[in-house]
N, C-alpha and C. Protein backbone atom coordinates (compact mmCIF):
# COMPACT_ATOMS: atom_id res chain seq x y z
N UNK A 1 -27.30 71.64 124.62
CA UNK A 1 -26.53 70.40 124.60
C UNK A 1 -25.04 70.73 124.70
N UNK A 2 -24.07 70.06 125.83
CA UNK A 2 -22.96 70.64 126.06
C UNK A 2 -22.28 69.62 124.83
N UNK A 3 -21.06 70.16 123.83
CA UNK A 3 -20.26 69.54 123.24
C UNK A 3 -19.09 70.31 122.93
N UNK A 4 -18.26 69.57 121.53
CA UNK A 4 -16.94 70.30 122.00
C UNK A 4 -17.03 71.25 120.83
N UNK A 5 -16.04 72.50 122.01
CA UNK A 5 -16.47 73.93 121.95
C UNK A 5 -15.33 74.70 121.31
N UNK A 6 -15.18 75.88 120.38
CA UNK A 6 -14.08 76.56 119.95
C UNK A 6 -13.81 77.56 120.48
N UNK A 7 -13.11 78.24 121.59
CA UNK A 7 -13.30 79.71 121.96
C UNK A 7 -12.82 80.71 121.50
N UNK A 8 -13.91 81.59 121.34
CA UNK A 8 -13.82 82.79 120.73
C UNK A 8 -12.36 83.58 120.23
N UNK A 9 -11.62 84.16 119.78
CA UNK A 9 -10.40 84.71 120.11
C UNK A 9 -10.89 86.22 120.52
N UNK A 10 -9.52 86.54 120.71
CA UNK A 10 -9.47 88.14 121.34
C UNK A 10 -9.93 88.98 120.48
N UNK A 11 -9.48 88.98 118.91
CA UNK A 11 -9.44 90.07 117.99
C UNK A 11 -10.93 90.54 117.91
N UNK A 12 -11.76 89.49 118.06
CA UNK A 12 -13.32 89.69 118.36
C UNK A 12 -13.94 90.41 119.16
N UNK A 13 -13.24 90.45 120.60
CA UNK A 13 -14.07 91.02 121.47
C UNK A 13 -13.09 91.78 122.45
N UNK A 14 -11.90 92.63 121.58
CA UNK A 14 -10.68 93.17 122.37
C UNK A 14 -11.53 94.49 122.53
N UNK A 15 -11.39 94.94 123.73
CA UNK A 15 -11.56 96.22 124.20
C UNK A 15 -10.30 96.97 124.08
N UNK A 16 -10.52 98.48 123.92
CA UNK A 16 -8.99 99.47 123.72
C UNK A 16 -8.89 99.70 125.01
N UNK A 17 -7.84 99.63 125.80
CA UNK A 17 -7.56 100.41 127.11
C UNK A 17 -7.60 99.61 127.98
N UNK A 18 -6.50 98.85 128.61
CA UNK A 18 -6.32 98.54 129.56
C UNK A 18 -6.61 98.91 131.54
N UNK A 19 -7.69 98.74 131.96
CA UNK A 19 -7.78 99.51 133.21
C UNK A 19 -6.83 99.19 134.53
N UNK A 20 -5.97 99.87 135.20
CA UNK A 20 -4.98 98.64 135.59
C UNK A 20 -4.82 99.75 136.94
N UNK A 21 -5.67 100.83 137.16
CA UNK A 21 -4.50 101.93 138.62
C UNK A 21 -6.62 101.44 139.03
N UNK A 22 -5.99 101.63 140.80
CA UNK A 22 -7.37 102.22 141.11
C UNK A 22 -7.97 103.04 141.11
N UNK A 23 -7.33 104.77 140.30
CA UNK A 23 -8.32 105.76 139.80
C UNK A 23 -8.94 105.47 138.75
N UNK A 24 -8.01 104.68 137.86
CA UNK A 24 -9.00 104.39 136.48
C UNK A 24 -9.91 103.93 136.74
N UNK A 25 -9.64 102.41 137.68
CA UNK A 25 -10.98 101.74 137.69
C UNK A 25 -12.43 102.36 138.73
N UNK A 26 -12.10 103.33 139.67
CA UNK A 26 -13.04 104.32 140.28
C UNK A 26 -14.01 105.21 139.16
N UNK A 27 -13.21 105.61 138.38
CA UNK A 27 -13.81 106.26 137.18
C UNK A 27 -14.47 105.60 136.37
N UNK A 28 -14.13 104.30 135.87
CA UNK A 28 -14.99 103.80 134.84
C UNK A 28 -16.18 103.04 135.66
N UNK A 29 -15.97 102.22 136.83
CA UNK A 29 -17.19 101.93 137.74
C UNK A 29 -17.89 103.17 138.02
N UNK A 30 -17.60 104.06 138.54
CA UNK A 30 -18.89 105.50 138.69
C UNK A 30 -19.45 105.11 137.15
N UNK A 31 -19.09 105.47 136.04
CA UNK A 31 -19.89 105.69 134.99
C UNK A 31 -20.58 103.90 135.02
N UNK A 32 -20.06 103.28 134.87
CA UNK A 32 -20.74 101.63 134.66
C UNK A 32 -22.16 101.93 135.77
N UNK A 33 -22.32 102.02 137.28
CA UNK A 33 -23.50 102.69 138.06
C UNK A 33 -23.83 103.36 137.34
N UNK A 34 -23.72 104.43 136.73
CA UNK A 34 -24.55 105.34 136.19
C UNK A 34 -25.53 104.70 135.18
N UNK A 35 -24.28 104.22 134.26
CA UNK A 35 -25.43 103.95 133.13
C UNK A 35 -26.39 102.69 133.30
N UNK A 36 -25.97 101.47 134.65
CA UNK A 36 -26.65 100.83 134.85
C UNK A 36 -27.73 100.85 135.56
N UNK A 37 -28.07 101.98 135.81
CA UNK A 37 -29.30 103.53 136.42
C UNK A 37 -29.87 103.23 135.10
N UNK A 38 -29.60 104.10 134.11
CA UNK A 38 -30.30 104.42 133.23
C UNK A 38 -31.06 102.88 132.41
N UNK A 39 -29.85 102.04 132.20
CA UNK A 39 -30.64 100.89 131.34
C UNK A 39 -31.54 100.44 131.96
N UNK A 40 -31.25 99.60 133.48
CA UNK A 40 -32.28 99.14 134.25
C UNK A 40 -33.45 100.26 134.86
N UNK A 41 -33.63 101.36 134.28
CA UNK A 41 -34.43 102.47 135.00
C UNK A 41 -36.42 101.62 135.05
N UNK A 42 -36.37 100.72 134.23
CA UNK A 42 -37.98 100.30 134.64
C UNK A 42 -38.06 98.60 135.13
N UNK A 43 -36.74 98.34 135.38
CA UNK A 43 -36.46 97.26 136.62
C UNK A 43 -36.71 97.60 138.47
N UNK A 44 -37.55 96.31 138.60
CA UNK A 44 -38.03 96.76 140.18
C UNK A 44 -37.05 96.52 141.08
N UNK A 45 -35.88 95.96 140.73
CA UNK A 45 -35.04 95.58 141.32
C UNK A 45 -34.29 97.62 141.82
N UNK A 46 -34.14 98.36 140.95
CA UNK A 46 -33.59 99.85 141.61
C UNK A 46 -34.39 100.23 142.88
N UNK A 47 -35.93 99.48 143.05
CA UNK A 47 -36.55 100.05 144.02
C UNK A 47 -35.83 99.74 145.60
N UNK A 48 -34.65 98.74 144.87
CA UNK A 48 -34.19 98.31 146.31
C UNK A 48 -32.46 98.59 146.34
N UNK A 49 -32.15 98.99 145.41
CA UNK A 49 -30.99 99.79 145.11
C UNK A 49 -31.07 101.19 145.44
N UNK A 50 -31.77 101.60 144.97
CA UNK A 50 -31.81 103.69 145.41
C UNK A 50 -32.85 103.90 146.37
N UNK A 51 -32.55 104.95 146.82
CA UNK A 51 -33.09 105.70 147.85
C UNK A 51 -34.48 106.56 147.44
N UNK A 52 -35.40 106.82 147.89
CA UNK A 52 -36.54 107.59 147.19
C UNK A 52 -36.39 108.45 146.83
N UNK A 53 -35.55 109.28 147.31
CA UNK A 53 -34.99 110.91 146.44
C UNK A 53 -34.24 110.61 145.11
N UNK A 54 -33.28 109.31 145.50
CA UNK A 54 -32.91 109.14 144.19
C UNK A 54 -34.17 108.56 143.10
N UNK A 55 -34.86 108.18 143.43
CA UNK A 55 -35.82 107.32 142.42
C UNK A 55 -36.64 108.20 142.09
N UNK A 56 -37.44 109.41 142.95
CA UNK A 56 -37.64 110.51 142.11
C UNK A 56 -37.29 111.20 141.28
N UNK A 57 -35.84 111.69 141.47
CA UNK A 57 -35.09 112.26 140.84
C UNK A 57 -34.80 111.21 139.18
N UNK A 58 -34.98 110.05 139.69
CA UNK A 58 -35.02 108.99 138.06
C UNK A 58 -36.21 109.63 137.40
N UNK A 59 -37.28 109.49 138.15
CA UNK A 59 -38.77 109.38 137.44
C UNK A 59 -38.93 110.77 136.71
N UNK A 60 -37.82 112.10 137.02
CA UNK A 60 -37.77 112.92 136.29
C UNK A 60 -37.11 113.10 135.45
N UNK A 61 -36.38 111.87 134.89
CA UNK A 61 -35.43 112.03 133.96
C UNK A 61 -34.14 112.61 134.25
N UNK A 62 -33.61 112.66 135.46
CA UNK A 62 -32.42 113.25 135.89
C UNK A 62 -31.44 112.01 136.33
N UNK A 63 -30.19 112.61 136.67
CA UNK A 63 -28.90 111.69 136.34
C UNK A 63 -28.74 111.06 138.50
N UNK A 64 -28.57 109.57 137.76
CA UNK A 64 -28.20 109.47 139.64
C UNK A 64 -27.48 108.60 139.33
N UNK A 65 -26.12 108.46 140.13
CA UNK A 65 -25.10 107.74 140.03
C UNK A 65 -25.55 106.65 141.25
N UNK A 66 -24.74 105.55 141.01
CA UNK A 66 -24.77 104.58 142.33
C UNK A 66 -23.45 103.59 141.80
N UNK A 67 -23.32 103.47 143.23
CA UNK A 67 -22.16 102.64 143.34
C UNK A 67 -21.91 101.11 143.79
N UNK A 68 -21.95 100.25 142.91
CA UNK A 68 -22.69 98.80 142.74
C UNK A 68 -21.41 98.02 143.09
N UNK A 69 -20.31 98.87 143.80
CA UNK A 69 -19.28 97.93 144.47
C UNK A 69 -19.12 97.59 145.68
N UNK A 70 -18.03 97.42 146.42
CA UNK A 70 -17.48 97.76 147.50
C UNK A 70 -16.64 98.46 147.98
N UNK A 71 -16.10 98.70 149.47
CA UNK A 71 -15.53 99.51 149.71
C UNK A 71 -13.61 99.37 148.83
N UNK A 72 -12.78 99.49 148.63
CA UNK A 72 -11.53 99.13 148.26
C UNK A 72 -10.98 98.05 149.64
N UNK A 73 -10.45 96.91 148.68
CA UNK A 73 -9.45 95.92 149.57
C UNK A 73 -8.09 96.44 150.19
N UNK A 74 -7.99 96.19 151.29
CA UNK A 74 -6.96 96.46 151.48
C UNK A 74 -5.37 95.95 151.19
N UNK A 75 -4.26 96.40 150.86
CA UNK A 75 -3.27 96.06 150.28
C UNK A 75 -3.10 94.58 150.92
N UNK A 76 -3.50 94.28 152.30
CA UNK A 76 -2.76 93.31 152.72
C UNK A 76 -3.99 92.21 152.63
N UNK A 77 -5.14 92.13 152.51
CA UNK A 77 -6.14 91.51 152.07
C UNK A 77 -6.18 90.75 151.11
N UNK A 78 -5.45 91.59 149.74
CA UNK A 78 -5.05 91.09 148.24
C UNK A 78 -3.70 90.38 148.35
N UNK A 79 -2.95 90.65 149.42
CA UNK A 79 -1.69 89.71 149.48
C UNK A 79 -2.41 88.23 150.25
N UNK A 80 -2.87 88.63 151.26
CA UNK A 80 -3.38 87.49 151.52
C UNK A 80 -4.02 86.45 150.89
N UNK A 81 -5.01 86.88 149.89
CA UNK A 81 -5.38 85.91 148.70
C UNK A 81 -4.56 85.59 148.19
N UNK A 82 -3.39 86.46 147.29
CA UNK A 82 -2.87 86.09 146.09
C UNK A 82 -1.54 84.70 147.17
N UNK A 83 -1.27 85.16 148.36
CA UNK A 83 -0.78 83.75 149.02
C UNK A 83 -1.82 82.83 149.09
N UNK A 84 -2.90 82.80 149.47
CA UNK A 84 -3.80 81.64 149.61
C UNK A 84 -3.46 80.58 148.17
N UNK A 85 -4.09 81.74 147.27
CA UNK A 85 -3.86 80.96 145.92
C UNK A 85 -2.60 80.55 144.94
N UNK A 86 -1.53 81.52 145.59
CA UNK A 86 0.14 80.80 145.11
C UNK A 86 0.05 81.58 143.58
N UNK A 87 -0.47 82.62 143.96
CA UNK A 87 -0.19 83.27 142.51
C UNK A 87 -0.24 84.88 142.33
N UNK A 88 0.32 85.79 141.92
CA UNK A 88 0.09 87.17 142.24
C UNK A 88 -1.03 88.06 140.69
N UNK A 89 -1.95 88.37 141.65
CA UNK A 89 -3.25 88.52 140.31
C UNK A 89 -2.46 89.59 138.82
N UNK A 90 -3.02 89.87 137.81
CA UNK A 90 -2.25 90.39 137.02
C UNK A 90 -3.15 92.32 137.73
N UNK A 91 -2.01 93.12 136.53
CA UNK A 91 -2.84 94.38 136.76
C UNK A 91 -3.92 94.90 137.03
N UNK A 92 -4.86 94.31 136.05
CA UNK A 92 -5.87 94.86 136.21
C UNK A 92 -7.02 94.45 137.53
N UNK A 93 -6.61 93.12 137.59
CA UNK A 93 -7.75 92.51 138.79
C UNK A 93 -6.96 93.43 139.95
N UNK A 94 -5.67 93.76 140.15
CA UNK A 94 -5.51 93.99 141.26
C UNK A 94 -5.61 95.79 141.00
N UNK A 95 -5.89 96.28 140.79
CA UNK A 95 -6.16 97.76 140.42
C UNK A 95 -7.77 97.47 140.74
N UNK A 96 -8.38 96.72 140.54
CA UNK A 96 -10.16 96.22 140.26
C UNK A 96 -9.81 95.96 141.80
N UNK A 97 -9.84 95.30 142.69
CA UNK A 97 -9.89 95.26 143.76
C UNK A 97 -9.43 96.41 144.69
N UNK A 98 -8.74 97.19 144.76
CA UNK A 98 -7.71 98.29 145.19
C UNK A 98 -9.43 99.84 145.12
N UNK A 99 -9.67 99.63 144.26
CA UNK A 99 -10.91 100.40 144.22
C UNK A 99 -12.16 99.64 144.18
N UNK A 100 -12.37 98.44 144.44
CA UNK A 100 -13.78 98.21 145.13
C UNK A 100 -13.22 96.04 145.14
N UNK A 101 -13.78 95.69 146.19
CA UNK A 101 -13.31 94.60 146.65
C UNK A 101 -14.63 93.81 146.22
N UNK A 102 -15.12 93.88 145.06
CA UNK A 102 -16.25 92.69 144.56
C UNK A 102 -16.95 94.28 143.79
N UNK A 103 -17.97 93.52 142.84
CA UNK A 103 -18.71 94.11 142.41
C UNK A 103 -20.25 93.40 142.23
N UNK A 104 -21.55 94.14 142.69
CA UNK A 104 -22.61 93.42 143.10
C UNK A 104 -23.18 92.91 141.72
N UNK A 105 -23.47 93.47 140.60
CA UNK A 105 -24.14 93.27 139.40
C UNK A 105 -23.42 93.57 138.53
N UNK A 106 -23.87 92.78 137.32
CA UNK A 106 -22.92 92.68 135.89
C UNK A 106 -24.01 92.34 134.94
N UNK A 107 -24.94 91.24 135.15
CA UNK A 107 -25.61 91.42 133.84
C UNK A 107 -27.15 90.05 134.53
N UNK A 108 -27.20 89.91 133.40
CA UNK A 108 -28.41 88.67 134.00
C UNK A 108 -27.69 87.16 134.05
N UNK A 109 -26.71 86.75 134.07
CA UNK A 109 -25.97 85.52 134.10
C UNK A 109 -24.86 85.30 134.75
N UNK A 110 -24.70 86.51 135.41
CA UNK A 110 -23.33 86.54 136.44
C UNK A 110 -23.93 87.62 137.43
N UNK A 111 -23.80 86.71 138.48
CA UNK A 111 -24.10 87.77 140.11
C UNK A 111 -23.28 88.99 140.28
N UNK A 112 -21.86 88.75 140.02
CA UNK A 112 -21.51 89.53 140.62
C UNK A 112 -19.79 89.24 140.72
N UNK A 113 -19.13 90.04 140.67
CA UNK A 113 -17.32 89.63 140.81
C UNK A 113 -16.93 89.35 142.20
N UNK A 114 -16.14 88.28 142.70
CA UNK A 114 -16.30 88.12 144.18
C UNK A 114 -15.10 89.27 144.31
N UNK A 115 -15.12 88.93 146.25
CA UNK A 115 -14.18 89.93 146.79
C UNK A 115 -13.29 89.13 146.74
N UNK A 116 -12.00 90.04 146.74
CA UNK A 116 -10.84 88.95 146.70
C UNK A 116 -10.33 88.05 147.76
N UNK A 117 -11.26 87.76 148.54
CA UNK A 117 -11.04 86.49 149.67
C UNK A 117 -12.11 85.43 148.74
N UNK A 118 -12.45 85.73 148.36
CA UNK A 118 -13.60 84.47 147.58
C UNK A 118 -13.19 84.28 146.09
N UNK A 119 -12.31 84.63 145.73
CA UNK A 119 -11.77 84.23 144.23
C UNK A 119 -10.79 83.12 144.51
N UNK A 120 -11.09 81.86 144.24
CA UNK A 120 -10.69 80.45 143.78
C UNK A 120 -10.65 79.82 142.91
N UNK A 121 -10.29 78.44 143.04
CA UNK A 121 -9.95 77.77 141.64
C UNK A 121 -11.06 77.49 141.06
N UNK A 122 -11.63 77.22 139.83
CA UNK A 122 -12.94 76.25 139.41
C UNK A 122 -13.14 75.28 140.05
N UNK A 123 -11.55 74.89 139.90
CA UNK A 123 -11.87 73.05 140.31
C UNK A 123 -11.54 72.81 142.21
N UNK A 124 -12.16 74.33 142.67
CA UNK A 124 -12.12 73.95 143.95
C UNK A 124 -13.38 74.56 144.43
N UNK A 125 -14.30 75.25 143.70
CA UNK A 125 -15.67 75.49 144.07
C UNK A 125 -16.83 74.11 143.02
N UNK A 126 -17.72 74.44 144.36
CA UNK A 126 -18.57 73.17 143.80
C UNK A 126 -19.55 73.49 142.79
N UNK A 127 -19.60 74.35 142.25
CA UNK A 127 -20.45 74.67 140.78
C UNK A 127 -19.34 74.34 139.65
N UNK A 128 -17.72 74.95 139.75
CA UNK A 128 -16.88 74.50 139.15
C UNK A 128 -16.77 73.00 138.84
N UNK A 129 -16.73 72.32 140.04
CA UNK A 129 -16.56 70.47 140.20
C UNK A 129 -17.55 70.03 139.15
N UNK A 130 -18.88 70.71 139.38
CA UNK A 130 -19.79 69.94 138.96
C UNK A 130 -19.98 70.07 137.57
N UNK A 131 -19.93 71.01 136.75
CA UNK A 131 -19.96 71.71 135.39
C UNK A 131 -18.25 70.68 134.74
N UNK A 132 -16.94 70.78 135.50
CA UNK A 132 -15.94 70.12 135.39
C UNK A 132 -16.57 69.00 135.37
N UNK A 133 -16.66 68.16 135.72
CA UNK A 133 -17.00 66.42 135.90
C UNK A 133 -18.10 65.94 134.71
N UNK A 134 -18.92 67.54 134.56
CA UNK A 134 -19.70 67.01 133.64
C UNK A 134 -19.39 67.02 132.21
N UNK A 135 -18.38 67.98 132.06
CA UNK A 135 -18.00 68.56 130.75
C UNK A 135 -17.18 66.94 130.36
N UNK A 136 -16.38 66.35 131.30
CA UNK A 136 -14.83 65.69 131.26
C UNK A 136 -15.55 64.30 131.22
N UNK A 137 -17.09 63.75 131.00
CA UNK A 137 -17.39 62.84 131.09
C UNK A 137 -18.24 62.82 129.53
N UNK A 138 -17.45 63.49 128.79
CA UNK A 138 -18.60 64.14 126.98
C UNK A 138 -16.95 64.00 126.14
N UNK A 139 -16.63 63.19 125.66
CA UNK A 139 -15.40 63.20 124.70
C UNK A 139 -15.58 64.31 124.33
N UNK A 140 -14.58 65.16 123.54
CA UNK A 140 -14.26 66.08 122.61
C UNK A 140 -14.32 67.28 123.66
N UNK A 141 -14.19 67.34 124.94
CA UNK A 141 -14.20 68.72 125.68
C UNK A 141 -13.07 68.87 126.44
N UNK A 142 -11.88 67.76 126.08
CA UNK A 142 -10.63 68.23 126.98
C UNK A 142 -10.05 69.28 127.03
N UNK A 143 -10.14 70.39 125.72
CA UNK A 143 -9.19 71.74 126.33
C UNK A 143 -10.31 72.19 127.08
N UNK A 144 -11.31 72.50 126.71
CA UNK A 144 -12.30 72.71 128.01
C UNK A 144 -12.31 72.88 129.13
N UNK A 145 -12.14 71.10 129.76
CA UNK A 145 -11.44 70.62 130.90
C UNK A 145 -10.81 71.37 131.51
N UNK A 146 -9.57 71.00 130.92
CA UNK A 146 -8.10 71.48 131.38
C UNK A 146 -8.42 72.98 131.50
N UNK A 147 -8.88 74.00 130.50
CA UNK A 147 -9.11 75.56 131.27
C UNK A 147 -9.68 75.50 132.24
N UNK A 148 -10.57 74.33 132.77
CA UNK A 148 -11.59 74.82 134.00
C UNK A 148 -10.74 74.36 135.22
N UNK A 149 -9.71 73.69 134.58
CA UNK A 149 -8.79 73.01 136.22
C UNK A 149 -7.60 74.16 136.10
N UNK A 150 -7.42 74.62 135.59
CA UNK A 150 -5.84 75.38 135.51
C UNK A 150 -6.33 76.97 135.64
N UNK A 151 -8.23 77.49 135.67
CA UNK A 151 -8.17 78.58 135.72
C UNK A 151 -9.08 79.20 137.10
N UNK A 152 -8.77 80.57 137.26
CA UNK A 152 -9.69 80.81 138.75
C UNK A 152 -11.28 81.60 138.20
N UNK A 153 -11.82 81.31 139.19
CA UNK A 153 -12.98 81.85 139.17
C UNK A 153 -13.38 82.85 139.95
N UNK A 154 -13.75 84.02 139.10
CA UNK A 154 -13.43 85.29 139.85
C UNK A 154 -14.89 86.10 139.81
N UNK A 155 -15.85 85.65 139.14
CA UNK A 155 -17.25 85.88 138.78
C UNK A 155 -18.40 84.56 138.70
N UNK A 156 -19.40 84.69 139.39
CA UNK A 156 -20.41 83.28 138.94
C UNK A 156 -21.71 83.83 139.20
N UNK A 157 -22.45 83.45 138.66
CA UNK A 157 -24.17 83.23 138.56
C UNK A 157 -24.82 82.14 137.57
N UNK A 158 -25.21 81.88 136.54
CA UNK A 158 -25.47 80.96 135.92
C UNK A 158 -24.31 80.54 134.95
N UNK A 159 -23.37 81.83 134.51
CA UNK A 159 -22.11 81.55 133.61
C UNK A 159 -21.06 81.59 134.88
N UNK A 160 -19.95 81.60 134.27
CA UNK A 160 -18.58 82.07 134.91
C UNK A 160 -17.72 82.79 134.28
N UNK A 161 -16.83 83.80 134.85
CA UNK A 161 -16.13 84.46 134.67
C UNK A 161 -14.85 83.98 134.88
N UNK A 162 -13.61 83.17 133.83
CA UNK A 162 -12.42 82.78 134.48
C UNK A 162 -11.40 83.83 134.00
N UNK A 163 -10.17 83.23 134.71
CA UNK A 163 -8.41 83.82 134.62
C UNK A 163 -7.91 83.08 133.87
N UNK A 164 -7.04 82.86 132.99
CA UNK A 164 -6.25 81.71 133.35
C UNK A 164 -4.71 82.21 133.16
N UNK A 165 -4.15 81.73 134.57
CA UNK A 165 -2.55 82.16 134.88
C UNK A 165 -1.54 81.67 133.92
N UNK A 166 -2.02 80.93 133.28
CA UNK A 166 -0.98 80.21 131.98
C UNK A 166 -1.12 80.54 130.70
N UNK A 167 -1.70 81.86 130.03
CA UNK A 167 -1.89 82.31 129.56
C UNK A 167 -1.70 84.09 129.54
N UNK A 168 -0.54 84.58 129.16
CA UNK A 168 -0.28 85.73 130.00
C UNK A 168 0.12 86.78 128.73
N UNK A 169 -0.34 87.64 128.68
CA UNK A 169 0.26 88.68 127.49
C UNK A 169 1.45 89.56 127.94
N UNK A 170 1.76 90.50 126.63
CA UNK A 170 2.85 91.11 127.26
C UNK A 170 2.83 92.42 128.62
N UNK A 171 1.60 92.58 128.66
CA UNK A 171 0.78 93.61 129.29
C UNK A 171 1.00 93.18 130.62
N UNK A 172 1.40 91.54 131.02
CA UNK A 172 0.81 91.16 131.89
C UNK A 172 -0.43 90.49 132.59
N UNK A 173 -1.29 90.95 131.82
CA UNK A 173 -3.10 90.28 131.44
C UNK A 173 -2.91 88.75 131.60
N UNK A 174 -3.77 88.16 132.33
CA UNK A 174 -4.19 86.62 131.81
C UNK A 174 -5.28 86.88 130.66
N UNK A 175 -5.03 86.03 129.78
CA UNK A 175 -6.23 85.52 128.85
C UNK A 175 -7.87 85.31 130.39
N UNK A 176 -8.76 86.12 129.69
CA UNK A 176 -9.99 86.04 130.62
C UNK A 176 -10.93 85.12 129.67
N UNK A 177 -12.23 84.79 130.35
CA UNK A 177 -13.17 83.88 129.59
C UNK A 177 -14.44 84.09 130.33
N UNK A 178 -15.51 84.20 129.29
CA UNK A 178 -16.73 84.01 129.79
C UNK A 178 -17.07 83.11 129.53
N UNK A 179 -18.06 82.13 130.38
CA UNK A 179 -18.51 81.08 130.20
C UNK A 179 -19.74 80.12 130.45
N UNK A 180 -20.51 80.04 129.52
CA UNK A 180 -22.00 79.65 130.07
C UNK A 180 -22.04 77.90 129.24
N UNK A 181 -22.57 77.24 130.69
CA UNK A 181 -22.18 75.80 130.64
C UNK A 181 -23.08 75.37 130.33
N UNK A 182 -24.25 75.97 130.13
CA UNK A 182 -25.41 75.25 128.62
C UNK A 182 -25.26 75.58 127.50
N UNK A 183 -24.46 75.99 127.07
CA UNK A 183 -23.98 76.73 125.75
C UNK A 183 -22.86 75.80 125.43
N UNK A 184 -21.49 75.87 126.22
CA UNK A 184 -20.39 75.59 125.74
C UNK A 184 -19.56 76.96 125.03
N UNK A 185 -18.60 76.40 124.39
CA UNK A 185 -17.79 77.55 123.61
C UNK A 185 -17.45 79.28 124.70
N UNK A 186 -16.51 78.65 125.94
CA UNK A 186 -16.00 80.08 126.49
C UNK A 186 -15.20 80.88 125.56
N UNK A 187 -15.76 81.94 125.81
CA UNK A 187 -15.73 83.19 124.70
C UNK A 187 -14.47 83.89 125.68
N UNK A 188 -13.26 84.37 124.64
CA UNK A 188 -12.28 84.49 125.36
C UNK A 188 -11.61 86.14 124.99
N UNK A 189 -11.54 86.69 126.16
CA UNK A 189 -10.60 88.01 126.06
C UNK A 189 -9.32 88.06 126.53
N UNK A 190 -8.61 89.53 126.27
CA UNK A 190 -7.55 89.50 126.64
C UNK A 190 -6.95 89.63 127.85
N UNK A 191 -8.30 90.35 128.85
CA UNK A 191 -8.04 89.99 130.11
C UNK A 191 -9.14 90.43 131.00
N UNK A 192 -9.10 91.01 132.13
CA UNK A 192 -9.98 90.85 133.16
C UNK A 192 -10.47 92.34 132.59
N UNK A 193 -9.78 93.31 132.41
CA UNK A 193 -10.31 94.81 132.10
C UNK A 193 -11.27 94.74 130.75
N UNK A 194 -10.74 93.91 129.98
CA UNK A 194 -11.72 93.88 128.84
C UNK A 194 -13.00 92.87 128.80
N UNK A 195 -13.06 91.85 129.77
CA UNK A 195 -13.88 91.34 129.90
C UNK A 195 -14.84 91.93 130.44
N UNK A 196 -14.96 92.59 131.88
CA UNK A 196 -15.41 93.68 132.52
C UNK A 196 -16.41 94.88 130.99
N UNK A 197 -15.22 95.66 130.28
CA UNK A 197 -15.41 96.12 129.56
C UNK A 197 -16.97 95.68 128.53
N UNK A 198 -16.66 94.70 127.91
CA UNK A 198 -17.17 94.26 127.36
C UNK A 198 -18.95 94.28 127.69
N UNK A 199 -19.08 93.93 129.07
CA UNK A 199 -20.40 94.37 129.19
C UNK A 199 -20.74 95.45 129.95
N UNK A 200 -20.04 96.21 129.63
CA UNK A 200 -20.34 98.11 129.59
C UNK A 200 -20.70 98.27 127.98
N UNK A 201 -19.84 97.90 127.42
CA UNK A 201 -20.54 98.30 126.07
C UNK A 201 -21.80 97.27 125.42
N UNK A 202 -22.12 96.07 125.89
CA UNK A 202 -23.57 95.71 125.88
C UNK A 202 -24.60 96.70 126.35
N UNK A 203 -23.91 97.08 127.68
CA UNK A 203 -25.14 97.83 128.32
C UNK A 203 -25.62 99.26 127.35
N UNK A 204 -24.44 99.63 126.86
CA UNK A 204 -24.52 100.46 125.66
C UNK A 204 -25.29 100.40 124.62
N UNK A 205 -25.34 99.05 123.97
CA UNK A 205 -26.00 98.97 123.14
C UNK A 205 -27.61 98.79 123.71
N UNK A 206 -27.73 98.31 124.99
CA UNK A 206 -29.57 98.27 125.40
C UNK A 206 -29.90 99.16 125.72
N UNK A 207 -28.92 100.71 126.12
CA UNK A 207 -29.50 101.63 125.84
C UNK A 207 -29.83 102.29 124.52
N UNK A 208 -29.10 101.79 123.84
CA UNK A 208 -29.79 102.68 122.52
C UNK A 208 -30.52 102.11 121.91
């Protein structure tokens, strides 16, 4: 039942370490593939991710990396968006793009991070409109609202992944948000690196 929602603060779900160059973020995506090898290792879905040498090499308990991004955007690609959208992304998304231009998998409720030609407003994609119109027609969900019109959408599958540009730390960071619209209550970080973050260390915990 959607109603009105409190979001989470940062101190809750702050990750240490800002990821913000595209070597960092090359490095921590290799390991994020890796270990998302290992958690999903008896999901049928790897049968269509790895190669048979690699999937042998699983079935023996050995290490196979994969790389669940894309190739890096090019500098003028990310200008081109950040003109489309009249806004210049903060550090970390643009370090996150610079070493892979979308990312395919994240968890069971989000597909996937778009490439940065497909990152838009909420309130200009039609899963946004529709989740917006529905929230803004339930009294008690106006800050709600208003985050879903004032922020971009940079991740979707059944939740969303927002920005929001009016919300900015000293780092530079937008305030980030996860958000699942049968639930309510977007759960809020300090920015796009720790949101990211955040379900690396889930995946952490389903491995152990």
């Amino acid at each position: 039942m959607i109603g009105m929602s409190e979001t989470t603060g940062p101190e809750e779900n702050e990750v240490v370490g800002v990821l913000a160059t595209p070597e960092e973020w090359r490095v921590f995506l290799q390991r994020y593939g890796e270990l998302y090898v290992k958690v999903r290792a008896d999901d049928d879905e790897l049968v269509d991710l790895l190669e048979d040498d690699q999937l042998e090499v699983l079935d023996r308990g050995g290490r196979v990396e994969l790389w669940l991004g894309e190739a890096p955007a090019r500098e003028e690609a990310l200008a081109a968006s950040e003109e489309r959208l009249g806004v210049r992304f903060p550090p970390s998304l643009r370090g996150f793009f610079l070493a892979s231009d979308g990312w395919k998998h994240l968890d069971d409720y989000v597909d996937g991070v778009h490439s940065c030609d497909r990152v838009l407003w909420m309130r200009d994609s039609e899963a946004g409109r529709r989740v917006t119109d529905t929230y803004d027609s339930i009294p008690g969900n106006e800050d709600d609202v208003q985050l879903f019109r004032r922020s971009l959408e940079i991740a979707r599958g059944e939740d969303f992944w927002l920005l929001d540009p009016t919300d900015v730390g000293p780092d530079g960071e937008w305030a980030a948000y996860e958000f699942a619209p049968k639930y309510g209550n977007p759960t809020k970080y300090p920015g796009f690196s720790a949101l990211i973050r955040s379900g690396y260390a889930s995946m952490e915990e389903d491995e152990d």
